[in-house]
N, C-alpha and C. Protein backbone atom coordinates (compact mmCIF):
# COMPACT_ATOMS: atom_id res chain seq x y z
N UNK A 1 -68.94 -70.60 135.73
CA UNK A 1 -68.95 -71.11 137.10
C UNK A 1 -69.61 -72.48 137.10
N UNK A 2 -69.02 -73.28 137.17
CA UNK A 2 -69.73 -74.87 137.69
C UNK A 2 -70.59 -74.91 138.91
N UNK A 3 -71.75 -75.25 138.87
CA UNK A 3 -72.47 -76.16 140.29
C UNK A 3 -71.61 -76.79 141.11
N UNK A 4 -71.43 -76.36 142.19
CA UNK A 4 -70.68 -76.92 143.60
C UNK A 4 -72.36 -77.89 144.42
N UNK A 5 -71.71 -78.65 144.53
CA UNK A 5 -72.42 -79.84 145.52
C UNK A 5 -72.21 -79.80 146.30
N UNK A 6 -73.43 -79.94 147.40
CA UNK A 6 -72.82 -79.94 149.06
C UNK A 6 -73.61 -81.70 149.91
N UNK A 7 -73.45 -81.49 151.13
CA UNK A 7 -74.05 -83.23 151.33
C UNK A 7 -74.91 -82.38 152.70
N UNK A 8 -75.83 -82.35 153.23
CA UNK A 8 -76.67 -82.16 154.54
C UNK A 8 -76.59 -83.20 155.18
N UNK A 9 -75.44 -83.59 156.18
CA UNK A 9 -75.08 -84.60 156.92
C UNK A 9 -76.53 -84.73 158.21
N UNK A 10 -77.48 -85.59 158.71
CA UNK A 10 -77.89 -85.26 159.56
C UNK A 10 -76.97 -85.50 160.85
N UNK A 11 -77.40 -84.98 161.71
CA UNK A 11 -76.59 -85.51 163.35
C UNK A 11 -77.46 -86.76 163.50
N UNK A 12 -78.62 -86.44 163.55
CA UNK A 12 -80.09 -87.92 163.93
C UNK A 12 -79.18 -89.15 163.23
N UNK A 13 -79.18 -90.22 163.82
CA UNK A 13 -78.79 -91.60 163.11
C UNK A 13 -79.83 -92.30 162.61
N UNK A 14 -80.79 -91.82 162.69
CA UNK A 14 -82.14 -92.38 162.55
C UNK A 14 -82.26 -91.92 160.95
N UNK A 15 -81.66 -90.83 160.41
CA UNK A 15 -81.73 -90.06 159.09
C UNK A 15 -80.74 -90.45 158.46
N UNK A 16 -81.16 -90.14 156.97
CA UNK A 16 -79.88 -90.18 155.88
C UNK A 16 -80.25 -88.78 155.25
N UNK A 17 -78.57 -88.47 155.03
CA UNK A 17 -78.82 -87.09 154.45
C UNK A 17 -79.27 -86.77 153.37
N UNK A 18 -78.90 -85.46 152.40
CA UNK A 18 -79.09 -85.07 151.21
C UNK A 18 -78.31 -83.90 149.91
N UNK A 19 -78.28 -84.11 149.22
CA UNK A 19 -77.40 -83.51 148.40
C UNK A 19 -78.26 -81.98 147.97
N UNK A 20 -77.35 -81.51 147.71
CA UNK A 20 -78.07 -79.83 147.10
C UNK A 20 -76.96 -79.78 146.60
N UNK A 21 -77.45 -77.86 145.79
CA UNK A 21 -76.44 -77.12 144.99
C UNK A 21 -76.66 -75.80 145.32
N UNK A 22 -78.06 -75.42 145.82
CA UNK A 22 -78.40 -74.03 145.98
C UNK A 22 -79.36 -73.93 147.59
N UNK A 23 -79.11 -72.24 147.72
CA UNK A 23 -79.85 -72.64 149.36
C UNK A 23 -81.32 -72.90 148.78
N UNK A 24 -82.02 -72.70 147.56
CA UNK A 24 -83.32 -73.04 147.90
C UNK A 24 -83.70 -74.18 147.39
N UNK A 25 -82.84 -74.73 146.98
CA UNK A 25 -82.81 -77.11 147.15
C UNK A 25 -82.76 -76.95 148.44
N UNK A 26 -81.36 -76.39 149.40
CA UNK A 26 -81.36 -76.87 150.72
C UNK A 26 -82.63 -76.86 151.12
N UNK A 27 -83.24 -75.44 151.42
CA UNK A 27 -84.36 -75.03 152.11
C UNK A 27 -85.96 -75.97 151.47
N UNK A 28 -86.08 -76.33 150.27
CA UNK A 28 -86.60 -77.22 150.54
C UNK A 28 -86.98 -78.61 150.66
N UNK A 29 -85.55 -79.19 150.95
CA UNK A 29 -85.39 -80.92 151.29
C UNK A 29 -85.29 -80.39 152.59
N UNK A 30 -84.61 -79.67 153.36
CA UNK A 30 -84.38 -79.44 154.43
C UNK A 30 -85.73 -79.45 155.44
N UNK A 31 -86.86 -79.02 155.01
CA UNK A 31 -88.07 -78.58 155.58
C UNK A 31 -89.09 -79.42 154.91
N UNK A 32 -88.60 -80.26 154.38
CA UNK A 32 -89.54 -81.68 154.49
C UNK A 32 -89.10 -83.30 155.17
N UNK A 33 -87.74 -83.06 155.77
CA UNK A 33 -86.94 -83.86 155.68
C UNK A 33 -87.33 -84.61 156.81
N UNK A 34 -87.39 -86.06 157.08
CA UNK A 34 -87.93 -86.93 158.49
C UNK A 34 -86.87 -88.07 158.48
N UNK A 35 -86.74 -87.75 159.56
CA UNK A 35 -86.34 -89.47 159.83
C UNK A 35 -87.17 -90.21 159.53
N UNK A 36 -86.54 -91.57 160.44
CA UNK A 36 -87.53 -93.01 159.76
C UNK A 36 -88.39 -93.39 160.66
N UNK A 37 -88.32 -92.50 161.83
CA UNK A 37 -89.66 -92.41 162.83
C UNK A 37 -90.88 -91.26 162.34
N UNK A 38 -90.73 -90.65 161.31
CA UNK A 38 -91.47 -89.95 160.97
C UNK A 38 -90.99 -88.31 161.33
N UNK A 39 -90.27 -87.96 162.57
CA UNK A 39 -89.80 -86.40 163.15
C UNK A 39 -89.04 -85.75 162.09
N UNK A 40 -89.67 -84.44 162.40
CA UNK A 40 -88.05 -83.85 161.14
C UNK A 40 -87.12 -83.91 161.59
N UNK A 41 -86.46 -83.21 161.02
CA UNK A 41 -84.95 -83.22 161.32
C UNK A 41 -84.17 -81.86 161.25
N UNK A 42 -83.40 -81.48 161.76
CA UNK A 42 -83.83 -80.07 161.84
C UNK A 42 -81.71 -79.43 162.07
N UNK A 43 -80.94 -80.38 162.22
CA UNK A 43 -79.35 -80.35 162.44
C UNK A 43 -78.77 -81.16 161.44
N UNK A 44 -77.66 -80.45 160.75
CA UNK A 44 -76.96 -81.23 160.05
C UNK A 44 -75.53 -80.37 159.71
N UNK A 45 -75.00 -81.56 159.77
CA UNK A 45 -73.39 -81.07 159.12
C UNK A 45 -73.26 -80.98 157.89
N UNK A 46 -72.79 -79.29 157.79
CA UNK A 46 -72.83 -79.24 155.88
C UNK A 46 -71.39 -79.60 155.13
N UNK A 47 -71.30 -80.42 154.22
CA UNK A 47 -70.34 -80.90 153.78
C UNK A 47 -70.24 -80.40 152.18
N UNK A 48 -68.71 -80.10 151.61
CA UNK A 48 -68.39 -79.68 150.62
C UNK A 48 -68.28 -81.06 149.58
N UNK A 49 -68.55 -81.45 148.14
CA UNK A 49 -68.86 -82.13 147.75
C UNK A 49 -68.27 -82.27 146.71
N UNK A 50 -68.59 -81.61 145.40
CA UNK A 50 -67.55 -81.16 144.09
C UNK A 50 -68.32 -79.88 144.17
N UNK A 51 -66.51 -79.50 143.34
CA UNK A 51 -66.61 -77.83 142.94
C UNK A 51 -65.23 -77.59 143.23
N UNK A 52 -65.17 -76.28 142.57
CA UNK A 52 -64.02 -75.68 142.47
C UNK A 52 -63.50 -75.02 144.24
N UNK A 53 -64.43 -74.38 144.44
CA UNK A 53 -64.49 -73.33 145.87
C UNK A 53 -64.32 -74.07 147.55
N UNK A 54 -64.10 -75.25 147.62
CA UNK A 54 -64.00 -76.25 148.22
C UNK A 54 -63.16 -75.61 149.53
N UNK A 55 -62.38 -74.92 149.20
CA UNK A 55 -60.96 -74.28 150.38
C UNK A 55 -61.58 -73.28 150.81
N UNK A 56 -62.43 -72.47 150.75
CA UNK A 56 -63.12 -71.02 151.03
C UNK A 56 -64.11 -71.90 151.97
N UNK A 57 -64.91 -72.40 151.10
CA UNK A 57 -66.34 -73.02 152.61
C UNK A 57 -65.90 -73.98 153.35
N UNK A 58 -64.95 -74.44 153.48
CA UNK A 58 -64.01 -75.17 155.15
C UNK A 58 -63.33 -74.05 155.75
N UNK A 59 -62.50 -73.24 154.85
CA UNK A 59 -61.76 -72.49 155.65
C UNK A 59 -62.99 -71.12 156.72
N UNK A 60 -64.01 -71.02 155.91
CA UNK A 60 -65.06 -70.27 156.51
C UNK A 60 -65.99 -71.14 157.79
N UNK A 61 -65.67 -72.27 157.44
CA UNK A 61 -66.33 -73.20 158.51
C UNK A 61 -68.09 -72.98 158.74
N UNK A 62 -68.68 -72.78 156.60
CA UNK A 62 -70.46 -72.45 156.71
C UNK A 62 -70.58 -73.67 157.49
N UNK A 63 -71.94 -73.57 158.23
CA UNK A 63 -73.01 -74.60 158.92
C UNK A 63 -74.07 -73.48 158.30
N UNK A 64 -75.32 -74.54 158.86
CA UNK A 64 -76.51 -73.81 158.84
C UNK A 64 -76.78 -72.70 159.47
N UNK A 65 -75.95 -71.49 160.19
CA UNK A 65 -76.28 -70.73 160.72
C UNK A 65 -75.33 -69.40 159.43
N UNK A 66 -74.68 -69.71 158.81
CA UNK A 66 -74.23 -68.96 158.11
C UNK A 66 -74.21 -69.26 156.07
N UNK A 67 -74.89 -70.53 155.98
CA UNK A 67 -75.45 -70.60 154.50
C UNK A 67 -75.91 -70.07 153.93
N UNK A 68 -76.78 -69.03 154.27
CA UNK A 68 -77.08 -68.26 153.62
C UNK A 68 -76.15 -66.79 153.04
N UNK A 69 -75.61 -66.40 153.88
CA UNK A 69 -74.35 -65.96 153.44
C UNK A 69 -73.51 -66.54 152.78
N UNK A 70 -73.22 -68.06 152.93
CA UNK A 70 -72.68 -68.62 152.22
C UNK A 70 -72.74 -68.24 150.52
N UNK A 71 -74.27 -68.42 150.05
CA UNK A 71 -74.79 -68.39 149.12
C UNK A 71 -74.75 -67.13 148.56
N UNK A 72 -74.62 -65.98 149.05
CA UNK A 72 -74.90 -64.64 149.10
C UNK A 72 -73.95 -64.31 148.61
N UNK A 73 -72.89 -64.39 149.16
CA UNK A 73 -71.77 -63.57 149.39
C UNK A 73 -70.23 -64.73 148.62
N UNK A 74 -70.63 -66.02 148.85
CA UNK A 74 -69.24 -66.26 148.48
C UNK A 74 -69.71 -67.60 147.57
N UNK A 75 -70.28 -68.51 147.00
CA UNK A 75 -70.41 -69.11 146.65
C UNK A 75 -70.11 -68.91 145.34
N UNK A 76 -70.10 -67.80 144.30
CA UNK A 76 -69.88 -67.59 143.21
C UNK A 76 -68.03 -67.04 142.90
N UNK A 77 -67.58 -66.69 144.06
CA UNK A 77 -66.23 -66.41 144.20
C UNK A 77 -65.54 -67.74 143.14
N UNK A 78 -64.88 -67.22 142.01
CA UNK A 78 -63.70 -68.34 141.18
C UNK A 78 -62.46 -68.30 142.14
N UNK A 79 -62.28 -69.70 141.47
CA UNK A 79 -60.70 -69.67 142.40
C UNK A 79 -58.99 -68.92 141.39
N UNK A 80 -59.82 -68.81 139.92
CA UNK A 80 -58.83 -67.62 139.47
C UNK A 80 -58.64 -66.12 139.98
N UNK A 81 -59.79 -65.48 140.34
CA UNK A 81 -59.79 -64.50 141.18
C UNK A 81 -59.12 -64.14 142.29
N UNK A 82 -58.20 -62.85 142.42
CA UNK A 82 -57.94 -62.63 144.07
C UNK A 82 -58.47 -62.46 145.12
N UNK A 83 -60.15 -61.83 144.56
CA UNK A 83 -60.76 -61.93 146.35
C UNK A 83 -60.94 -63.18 146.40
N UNK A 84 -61.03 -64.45 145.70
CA UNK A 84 -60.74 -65.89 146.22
C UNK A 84 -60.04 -65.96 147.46
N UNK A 85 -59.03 -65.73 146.89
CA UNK A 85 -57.96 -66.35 147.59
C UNK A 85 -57.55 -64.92 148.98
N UNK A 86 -57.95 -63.66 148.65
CA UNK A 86 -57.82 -62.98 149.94
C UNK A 86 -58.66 -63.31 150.97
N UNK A 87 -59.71 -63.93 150.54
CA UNK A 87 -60.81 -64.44 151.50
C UNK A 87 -60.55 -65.34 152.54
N UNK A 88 -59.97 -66.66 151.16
CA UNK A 88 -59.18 -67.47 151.81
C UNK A 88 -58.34 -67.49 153.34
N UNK A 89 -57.53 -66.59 152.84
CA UNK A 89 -55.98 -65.96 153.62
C UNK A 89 -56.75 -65.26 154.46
N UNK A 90 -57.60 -64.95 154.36
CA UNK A 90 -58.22 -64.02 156.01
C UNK A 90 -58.99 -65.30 157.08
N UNK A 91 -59.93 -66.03 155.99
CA UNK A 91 -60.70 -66.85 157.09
C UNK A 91 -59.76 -68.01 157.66
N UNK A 92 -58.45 -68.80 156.79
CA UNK A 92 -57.66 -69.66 157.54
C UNK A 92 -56.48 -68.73 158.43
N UNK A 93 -56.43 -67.35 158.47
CA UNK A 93 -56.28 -66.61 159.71
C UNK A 93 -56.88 -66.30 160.59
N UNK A 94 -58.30 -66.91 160.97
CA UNK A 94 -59.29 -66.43 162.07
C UNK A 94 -60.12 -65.58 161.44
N UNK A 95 -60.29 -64.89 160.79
CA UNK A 95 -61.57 -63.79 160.70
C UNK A 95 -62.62 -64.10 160.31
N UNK A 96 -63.63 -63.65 161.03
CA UNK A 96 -65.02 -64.53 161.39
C UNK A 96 -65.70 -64.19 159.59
N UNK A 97 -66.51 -64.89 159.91
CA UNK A 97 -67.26 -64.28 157.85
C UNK A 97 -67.64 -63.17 157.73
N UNK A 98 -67.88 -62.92 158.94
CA UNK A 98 -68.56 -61.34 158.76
C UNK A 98 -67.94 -60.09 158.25
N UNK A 99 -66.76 -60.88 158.75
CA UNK A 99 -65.54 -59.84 158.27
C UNK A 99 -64.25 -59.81 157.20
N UNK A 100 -64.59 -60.64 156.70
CA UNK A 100 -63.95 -61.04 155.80
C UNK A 100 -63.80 -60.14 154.79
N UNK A 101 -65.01 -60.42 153.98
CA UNK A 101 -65.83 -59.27 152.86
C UNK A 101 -65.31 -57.70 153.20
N UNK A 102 -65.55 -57.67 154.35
CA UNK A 102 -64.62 -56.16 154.58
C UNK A 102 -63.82 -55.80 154.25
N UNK A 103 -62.65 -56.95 154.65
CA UNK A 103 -61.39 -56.51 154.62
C UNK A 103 -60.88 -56.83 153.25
N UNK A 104 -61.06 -57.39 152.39
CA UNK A 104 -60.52 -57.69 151.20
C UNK A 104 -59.68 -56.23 150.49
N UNK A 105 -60.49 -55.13 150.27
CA UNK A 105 -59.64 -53.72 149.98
C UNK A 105 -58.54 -53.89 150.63
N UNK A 106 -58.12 -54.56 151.60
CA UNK A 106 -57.44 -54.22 152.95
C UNK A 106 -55.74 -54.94 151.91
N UNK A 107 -55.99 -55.87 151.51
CA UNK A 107 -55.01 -56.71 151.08
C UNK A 107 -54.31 -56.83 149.81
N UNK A 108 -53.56 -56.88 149.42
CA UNK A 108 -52.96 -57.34 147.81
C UNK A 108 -52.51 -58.12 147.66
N UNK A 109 -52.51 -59.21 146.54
CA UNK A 109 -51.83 -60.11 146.02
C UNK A 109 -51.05 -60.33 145.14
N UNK A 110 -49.63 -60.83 145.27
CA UNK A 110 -48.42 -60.79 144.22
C UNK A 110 -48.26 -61.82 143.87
N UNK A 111 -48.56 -62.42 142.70
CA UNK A 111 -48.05 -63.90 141.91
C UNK A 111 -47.06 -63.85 141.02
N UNK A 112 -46.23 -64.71 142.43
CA UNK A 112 -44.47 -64.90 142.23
C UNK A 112 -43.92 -64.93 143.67
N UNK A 113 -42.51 -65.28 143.37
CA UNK A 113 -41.59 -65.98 144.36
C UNK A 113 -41.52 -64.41 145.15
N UNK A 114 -41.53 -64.99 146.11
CA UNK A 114 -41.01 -63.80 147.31
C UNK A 114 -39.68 -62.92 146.62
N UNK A 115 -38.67 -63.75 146.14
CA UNK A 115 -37.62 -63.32 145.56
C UNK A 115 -37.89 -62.13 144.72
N UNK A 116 -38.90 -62.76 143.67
CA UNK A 116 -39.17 -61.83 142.70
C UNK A 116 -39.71 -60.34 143.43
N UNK A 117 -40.40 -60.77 144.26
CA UNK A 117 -41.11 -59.25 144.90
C UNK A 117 -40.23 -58.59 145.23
N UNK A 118 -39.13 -59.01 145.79
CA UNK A 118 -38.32 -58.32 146.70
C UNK A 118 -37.26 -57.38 145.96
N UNK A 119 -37.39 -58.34 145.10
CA UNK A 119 -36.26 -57.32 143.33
C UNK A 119 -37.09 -56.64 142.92
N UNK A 120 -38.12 -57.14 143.02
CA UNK A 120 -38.72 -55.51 141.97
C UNK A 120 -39.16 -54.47 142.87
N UNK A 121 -39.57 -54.29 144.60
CA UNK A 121 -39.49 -53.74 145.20
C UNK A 121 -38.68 -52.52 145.29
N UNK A 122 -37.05 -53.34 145.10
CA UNK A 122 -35.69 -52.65 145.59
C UNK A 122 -36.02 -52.00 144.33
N UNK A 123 -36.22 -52.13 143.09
CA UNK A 123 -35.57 -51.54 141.64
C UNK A 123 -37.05 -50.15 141.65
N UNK A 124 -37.90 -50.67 142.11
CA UNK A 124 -39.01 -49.78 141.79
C UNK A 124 -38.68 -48.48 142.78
N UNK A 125 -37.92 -49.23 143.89
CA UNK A 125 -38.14 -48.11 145.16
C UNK A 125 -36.67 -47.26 145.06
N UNK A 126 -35.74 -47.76 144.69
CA UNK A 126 -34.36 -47.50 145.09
C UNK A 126 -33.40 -47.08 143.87
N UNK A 127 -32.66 -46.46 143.42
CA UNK A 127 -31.98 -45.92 142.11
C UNK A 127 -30.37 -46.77 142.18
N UNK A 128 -30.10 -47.95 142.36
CA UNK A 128 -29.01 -48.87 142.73
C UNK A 128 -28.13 -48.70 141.66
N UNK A 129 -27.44 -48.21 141.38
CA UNK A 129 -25.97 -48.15 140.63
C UNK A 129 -25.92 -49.65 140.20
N UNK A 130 -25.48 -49.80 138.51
CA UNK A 130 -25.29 -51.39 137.99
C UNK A 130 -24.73 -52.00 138.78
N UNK A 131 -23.20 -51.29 139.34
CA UNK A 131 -22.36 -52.05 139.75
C UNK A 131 -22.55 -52.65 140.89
N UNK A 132 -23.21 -51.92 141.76
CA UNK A 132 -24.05 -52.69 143.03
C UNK A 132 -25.19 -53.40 142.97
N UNK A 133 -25.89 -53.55 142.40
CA UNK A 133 -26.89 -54.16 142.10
C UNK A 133 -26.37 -55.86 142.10
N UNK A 134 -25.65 -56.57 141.73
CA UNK A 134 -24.84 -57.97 141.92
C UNK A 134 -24.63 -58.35 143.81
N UNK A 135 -24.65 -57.33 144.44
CA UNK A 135 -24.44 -57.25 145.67
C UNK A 135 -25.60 -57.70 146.92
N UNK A 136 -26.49 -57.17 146.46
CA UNK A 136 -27.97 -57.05 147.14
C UNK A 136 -28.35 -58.54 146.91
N UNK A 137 -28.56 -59.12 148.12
CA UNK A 137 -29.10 -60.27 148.73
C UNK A 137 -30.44 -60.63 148.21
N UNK A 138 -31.21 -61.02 147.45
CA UNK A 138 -32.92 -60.88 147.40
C UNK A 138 -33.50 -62.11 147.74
N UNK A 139 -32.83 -63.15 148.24
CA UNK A 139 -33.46 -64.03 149.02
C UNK A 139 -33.26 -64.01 150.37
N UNK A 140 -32.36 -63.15 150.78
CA UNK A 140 -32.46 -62.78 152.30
C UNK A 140 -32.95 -62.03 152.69
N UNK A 141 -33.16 -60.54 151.38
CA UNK A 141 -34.65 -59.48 151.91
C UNK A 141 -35.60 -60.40 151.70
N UNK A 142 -36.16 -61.16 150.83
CA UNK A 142 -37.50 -62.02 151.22
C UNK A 142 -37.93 -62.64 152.41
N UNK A 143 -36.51 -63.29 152.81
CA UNK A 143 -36.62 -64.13 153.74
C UNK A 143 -36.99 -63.71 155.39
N UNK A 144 -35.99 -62.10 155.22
CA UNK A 144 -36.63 -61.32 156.30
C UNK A 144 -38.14 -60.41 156.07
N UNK A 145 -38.35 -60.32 155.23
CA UNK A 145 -39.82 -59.81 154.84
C UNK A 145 -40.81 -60.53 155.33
N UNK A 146 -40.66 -61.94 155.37
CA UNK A 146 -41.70 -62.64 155.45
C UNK A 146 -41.51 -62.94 156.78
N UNK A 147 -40.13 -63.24 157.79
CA UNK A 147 -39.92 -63.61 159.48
C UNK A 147 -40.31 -62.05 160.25
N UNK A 148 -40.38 -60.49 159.04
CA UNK A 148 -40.74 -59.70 160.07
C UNK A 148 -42.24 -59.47 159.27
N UNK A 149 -43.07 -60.22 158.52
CA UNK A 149 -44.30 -60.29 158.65
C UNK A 149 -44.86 -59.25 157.25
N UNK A 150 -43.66 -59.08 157.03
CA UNK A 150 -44.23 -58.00 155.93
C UNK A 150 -45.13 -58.56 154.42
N UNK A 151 -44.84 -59.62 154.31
CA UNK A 151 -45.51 -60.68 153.36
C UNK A 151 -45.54 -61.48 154.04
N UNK A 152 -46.89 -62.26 153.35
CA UNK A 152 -47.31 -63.63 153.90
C UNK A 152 -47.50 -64.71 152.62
N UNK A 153 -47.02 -65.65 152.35
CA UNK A 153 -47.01 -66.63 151.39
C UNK A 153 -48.20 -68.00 151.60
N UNK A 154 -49.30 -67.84 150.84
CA UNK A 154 -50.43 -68.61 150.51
C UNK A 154 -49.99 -69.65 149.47
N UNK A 155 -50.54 -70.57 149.62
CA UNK A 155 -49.96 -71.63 148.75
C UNK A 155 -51.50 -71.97 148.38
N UNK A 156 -51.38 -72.11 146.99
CA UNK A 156 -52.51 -71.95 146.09
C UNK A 156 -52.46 -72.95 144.78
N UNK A 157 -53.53 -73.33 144.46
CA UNK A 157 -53.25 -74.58 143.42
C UNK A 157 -52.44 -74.66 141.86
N UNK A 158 -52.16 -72.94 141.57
CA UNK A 158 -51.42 -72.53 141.28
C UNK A 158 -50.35 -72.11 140.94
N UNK A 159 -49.98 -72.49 142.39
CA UNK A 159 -48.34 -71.71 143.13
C UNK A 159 -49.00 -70.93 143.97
N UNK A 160 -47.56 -70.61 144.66
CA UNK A 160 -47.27 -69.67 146.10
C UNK A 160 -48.19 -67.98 145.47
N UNK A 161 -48.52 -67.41 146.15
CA UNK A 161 -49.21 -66.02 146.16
C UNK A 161 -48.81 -65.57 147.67
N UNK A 162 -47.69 -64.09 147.41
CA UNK A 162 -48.31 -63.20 148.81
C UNK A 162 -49.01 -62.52 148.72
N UNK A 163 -49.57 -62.20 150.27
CA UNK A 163 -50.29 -61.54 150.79
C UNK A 163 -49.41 -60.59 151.34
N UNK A 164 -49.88 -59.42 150.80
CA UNK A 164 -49.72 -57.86 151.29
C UNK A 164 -50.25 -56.98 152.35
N UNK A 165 -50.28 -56.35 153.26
CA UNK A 165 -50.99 -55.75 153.82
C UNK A 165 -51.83 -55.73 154.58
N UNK A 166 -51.59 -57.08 154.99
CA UNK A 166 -51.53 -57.45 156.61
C UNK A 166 -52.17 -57.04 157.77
């Protein structure tokens, strides 16, 4: 796992921010930190910096009220991993952080073309005679799979990944 960098933007214009890697750099530049009138400073916008995990802490939208979870819970997440990327696919769907972590059991991930899922679906599920098998559409079962919601297609640095189970 590489060190991810973050930036502690202040709001104060009176301040310049500061760089970290861990909450307890944040916590203590954070709690010595003054403007140039001498006041602390006590608000800041947390910004993603280098690192791999870059799409998880925007799509989670950490500030200082949830960094520490940040740190806890997802900061060590690889982006080869699937709860990566189920995390992902839940928080740029709305789900607050809290809930995220929950739901991950909730989901599966298939790497490959919708197409492909949809053939091995039919062959795993269905006993299709050779001769019919040439017949069966598998980019139009994908295509309706995914307009009636049954997969969801994440686009990942990778390639495309669905999401299962919805």
């Amino acid at each position: 796992m590489s060190t991810s960098v973050y930036f502690a933007q202040p709001y104060s214009i009176d301040a310049t921010g500061f760089y970290f890697s861990s909450l307890e750099e944040y916590k203590a530049k954070a709690a010595s930190h003054t403007d140039m009138h001498g006041f602390p400073v006590e608000e800041y916008e947390l910004q993603f910096i280098d690192g791999d995990n870059h799409r998880l802490f925007n799509a989670l939208g950490i500030c200082q009220a949830t960094l520490t979870q940040w740190f806890s819970e997802f900061a060590e997440f690889e982006t080869e991993d699937d709860d990566y990327w189920k995390a992902v696919y839940l928080a740029e769907n709305g789900y607050a952080i809290e809930d995220v972590l929950a739901r991950l059991d909730d989901l599966m991930l298939w790497h490959g073309s919708a197409v492909d899922y949809a053939r091995e679906l039919v062959e795993d599920c269905y006993d299709i005679p050779e001769p019919l098998r040439f017949y069966i559409d598998y980019d139009a079962l994908a295509r309706d799979m995914r307009l009636n919601g049954e997969i969801n297609v994440l686009e990942t640095e990778q390639g495309a990944v669905l999401v299962l189970g919805c």
